[in-house]
Protein backbone atom coordinates (compact mmCIF):
# COMPACT_ATOMS: atom_id res chain seq x y z
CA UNK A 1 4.01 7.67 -9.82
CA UNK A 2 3.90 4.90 -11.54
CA UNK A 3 5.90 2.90 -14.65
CA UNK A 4 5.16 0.94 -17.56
CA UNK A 5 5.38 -2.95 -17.49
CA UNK A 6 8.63 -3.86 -18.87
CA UNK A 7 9.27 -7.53 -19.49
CA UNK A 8 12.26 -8.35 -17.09
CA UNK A 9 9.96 -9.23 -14.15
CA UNK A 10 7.68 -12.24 -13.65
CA UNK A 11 3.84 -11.57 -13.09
CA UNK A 12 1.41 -12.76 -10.86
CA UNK A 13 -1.97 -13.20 -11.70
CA UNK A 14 -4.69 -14.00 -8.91
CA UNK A 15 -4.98 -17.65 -9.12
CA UNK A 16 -1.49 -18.28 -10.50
CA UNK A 17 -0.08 -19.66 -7.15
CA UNK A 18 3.41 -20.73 -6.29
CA UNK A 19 3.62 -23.50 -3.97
CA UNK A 20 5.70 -25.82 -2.71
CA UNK A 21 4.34 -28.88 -0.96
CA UNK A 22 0.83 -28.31 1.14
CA UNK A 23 -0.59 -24.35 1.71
CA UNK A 24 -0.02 -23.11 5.07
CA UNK A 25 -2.91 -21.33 7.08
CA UNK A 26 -2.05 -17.36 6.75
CA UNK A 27 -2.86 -15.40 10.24
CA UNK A 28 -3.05 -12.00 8.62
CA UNK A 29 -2.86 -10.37 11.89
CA UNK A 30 1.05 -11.32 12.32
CA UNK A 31 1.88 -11.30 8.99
CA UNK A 32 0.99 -7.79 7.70
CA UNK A 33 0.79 -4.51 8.70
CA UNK A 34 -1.39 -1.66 6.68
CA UNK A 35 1.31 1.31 5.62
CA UNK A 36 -0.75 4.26 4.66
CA UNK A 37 1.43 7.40 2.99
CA UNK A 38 0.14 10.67 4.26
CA UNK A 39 2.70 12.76 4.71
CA UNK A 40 2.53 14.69 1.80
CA UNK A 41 2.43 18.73 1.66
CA UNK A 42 -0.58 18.68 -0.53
CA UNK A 43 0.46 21.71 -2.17
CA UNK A 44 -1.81 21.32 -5.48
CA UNK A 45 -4.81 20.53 -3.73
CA UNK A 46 -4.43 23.16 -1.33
CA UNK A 47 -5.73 21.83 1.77
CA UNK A 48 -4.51 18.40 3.54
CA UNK A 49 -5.44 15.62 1.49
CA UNK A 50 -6.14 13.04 4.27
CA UNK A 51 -8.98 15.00 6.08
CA UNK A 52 -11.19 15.52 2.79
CA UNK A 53 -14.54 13.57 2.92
CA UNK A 54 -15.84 10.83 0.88
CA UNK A 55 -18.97 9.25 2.37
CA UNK A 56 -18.79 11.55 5.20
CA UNK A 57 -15.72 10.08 6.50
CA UNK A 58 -11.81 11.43 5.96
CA UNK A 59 -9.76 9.62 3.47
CA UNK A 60 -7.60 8.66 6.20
CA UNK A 61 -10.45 7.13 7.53
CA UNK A 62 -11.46 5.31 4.97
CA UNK A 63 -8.59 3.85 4.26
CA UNK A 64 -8.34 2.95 7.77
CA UNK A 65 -11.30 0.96 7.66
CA UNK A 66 -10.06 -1.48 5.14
CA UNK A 67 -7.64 -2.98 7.49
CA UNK A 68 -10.11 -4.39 10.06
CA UNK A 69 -12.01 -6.00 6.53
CA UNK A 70 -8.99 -7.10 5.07
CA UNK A 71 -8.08 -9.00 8.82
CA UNK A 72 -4.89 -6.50 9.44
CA UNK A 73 -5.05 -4.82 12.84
CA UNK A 74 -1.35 -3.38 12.50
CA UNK A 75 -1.78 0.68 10.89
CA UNK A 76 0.72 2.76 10.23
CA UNK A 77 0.42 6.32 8.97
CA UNK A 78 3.41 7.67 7.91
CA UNK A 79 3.99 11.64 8.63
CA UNK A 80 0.49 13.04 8.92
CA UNK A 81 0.23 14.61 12.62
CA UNK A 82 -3.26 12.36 13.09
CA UNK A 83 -4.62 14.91 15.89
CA UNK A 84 -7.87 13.85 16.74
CA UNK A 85 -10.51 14.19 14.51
CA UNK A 86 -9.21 13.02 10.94
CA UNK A 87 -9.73 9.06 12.07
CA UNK A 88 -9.96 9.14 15.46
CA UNK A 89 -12.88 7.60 17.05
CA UNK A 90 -13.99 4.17 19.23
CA UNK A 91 -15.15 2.46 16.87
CA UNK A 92 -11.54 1.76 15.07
CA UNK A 93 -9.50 2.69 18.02
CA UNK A 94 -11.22 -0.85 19.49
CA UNK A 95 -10.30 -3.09 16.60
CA UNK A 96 -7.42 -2.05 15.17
CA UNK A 97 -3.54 -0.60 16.62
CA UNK A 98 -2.46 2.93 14.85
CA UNK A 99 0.84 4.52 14.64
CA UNK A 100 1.72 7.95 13.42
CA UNK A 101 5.53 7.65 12.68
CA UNK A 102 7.68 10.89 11.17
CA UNK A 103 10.40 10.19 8.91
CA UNK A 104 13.82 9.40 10.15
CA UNK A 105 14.79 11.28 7.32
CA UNK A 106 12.97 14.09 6.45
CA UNK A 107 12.33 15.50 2.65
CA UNK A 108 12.71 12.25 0.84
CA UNK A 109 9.46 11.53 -0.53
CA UNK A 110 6.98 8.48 0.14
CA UNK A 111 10.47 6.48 0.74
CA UNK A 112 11.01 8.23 3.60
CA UNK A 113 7.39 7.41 4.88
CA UNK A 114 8.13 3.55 4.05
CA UNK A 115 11.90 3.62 5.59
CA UNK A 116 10.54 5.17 8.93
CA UNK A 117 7.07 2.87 9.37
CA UNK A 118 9.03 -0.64 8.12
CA UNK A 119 11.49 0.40 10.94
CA UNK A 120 8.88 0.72 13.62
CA UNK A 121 7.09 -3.03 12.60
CA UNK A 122 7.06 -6.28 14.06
CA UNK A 123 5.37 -8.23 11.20
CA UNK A 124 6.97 -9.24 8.30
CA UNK A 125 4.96 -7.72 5.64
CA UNK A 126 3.12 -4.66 4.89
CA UNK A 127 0.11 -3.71 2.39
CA UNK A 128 1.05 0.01 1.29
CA UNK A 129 -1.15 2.70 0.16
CA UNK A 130 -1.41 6.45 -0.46
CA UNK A 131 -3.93 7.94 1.64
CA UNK A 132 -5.32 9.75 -1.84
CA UNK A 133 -7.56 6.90 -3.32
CA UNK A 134 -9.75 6.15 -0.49
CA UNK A 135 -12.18 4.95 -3.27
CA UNK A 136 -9.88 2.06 -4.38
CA UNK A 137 -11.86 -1.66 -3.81
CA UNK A 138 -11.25 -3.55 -1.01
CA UNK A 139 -11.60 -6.79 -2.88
CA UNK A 140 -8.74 -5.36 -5.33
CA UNK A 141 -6.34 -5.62 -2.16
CA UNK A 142 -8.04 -8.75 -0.85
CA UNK A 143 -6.82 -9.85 -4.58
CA UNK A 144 -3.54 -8.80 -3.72
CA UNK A 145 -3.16 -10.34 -0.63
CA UNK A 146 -4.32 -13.37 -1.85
CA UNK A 147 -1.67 -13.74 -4.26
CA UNK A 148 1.16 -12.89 -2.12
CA UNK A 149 -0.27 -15.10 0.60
CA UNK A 150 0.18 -18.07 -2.86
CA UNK A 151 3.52 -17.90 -3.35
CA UNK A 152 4.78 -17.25 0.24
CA UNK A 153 5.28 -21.10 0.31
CA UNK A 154 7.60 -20.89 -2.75
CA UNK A 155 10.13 -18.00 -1.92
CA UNK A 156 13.57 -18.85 -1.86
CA UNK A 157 15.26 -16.25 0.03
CA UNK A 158 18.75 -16.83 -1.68
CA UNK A 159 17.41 -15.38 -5.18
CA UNK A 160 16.72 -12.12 -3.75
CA UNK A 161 19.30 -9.73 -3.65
CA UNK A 162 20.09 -6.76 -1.38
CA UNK A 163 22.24 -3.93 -3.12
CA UNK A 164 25.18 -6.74 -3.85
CA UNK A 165 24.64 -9.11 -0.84
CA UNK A 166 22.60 -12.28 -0.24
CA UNK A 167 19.96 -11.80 2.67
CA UNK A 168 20.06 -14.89 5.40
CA UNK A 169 17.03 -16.17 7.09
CA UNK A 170 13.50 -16.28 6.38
CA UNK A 171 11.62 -15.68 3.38
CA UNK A 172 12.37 -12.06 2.83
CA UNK A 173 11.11 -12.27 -0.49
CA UNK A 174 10.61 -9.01 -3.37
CA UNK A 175 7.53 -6.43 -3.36
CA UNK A 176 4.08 -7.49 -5.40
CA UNK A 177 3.06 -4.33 -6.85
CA UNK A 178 -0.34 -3.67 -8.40
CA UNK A 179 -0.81 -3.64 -12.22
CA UNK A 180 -3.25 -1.87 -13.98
CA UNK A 181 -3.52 -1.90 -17.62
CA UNK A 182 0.27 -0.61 -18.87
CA UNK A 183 0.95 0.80 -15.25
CA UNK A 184 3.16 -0.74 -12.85
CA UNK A 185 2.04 1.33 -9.05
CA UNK A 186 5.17 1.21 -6.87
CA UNK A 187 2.96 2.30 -4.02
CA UNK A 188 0.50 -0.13 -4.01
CA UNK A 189 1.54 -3.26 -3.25
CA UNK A 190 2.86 -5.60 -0.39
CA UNK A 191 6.59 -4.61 0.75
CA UNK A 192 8.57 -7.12 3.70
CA UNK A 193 9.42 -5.01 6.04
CA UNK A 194 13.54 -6.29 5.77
CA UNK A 195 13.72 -4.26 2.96
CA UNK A 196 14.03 -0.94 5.69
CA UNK A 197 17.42 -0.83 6.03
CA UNK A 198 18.43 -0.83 1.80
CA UNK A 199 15.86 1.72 1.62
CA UNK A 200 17.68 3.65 4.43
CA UNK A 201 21.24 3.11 3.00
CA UNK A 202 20.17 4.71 -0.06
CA UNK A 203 17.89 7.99 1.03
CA UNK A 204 20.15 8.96 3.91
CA UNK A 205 22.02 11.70 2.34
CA UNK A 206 19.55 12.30 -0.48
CA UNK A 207 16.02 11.64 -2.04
CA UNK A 208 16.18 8.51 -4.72
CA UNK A 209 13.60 7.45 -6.81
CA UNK A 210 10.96 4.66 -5.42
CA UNK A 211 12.07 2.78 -8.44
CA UNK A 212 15.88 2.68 -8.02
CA UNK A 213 15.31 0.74 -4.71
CA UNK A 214 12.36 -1.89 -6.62
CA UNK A 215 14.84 -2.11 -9.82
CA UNK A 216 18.08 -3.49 -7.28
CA UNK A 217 16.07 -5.38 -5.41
CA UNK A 218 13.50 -6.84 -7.39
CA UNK A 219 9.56 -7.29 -7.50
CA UNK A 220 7.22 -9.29 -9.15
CA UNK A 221 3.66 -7.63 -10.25
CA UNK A 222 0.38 -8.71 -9.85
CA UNK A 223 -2.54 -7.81 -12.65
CA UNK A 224 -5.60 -6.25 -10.74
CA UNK A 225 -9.27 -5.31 -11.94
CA UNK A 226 -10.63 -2.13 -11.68
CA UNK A 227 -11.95 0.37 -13.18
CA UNK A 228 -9.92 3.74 -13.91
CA UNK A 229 -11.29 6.12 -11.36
CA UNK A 230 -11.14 3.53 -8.67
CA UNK A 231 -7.13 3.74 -8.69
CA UNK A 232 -6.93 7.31 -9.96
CA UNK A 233 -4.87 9.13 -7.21
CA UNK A 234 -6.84 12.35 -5.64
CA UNK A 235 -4.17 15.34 -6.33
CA UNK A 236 -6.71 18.23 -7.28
CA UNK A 237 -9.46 20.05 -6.32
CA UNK A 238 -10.73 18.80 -9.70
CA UNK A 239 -9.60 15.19 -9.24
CA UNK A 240 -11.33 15.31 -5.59
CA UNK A 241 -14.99 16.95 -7.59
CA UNK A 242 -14.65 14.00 -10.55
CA UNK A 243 -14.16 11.35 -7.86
CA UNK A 244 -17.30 12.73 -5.82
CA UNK A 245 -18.70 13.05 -9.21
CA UNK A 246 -18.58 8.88 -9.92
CA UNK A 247 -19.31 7.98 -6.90
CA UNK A 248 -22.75 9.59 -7.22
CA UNK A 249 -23.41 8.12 -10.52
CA UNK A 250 -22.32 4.91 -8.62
CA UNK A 251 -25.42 5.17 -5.91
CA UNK A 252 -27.53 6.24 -8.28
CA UNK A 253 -27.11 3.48 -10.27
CA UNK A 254 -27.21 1.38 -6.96
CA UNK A 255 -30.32 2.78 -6.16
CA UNK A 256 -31.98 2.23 -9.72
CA UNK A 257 -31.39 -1.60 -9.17
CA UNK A 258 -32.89 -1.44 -5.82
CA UNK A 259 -35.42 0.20 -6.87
């Protein structure tokens, strides 16, 4: 899912910082929260998408992981029933807080997933990601990160709208959402959690596109680096057999410069 970059909203490059007056230390700990979307059926690859292996670990896992590197101990897994073995062992259970939340409101897509989990946070912000590209870069996110942590300094809560009213109080601020080449990715990207409730409002009797909620509301883009299989979502068996495919060419080139 994903849309073409239309003109009408401001981008964010990594480096291009908004600030007003002197930076303020970020404690990523109590500002974000990881938001991982797993509760898809899976239906076209045919087998639960979250416990496949890459690197001998589940996706789930690995995207798991990237939280305690990116200096977010806050998870939360939307709608995957996370018994036991999928990512479930001491050495991330010590270091980092998960949650497996259902939907409030069941059949409505990955809005469902981020109406429930930005209902059961505390911080103010969350980094969301499908569980299906476990292969994506951490640095791409610390990218991201980095340029929402910029122009935190610089929001001005009263240009951000909610579905026809003003939102009081704190720097609510709109989505960043990843950009790669002509491809806006409304589910990668940092979210505030306020937005919960307008999300609610508008999937409680029915499902609504993710970008019917972005368009009202707003978001501002930010231009990442990678390469094309690193952000291609893992839907297939044959998606899941070209990913395992680059990432051997990947060691082996690896090892050839070791070497």
């Amino acid at each position: 899912m994903h849309r073409k970059i239309i003109g009408l909203h401001r981008f964010i490059n990594k480096g291009d910082a908004l600030q007003v007056g002197k930076k303020q230390k970020i404690n990523r700990a109590e500002l974000y929260s990881l938001l991982l979307l797993a509760g898809g059926k899976s239906s076209r690859m045919g087998e639960d998408k979250a416990g496949l292996l890459l690197d001998g670990e589940s996706f789930l896992s690995c995207q798991i992981k990237k939280a305690e590197k990116l200096g977010i101990r806050e998870v939360y897994v939307s709608g995957h029933d996370a018994g036991g073995c999928v990512f479930w062992n001491e050495k991330i259970k010590s270091s980092i807080h998960i949650q497996v939340i259902s939907d409030i409101y069941r059949e409505r897509g990955p809005l469902g997933g981020l109406h429930a989990c930005m209902k059961a946070m505390d911080t103010s912000y969350c980094l969301v990601l499908p569980v299906d590209v476990p292969q994506l870069p951490v640095k791409m996110l610390e990218d991201l990160l980095i340029a929402h942590e910029d122009r935190l300094d610089a929001v001005d809560t009263e240009d951000f709208r909610h579905f026809g009213y003003r939102r009081a109080g704190g720097n609510a601020g709109k989505p960043l959402l990843a950009v790669h080449g002509e491809r806006t990715e409304p589910l990668m990207g940092i979210y505030p959690t306020c937005m919960a409730d307008c999300i609610g409002e508008q999937i409680q009797k029915a499902p609504a596109p993710v970008f019917r909620i972005l368009d009202a509301w707003g978001y501002d883009t930010c231009r990442i680096s990678v390469e094309e299989w690193q952000i291609q979502n893992i839907n297939t068996p044959e998606d899941y057999r070209e990913l395992l495919m680059y990432m051997e060419k990947r060691d082996t080139k690896r090892r050839e410069l070791n070497a």
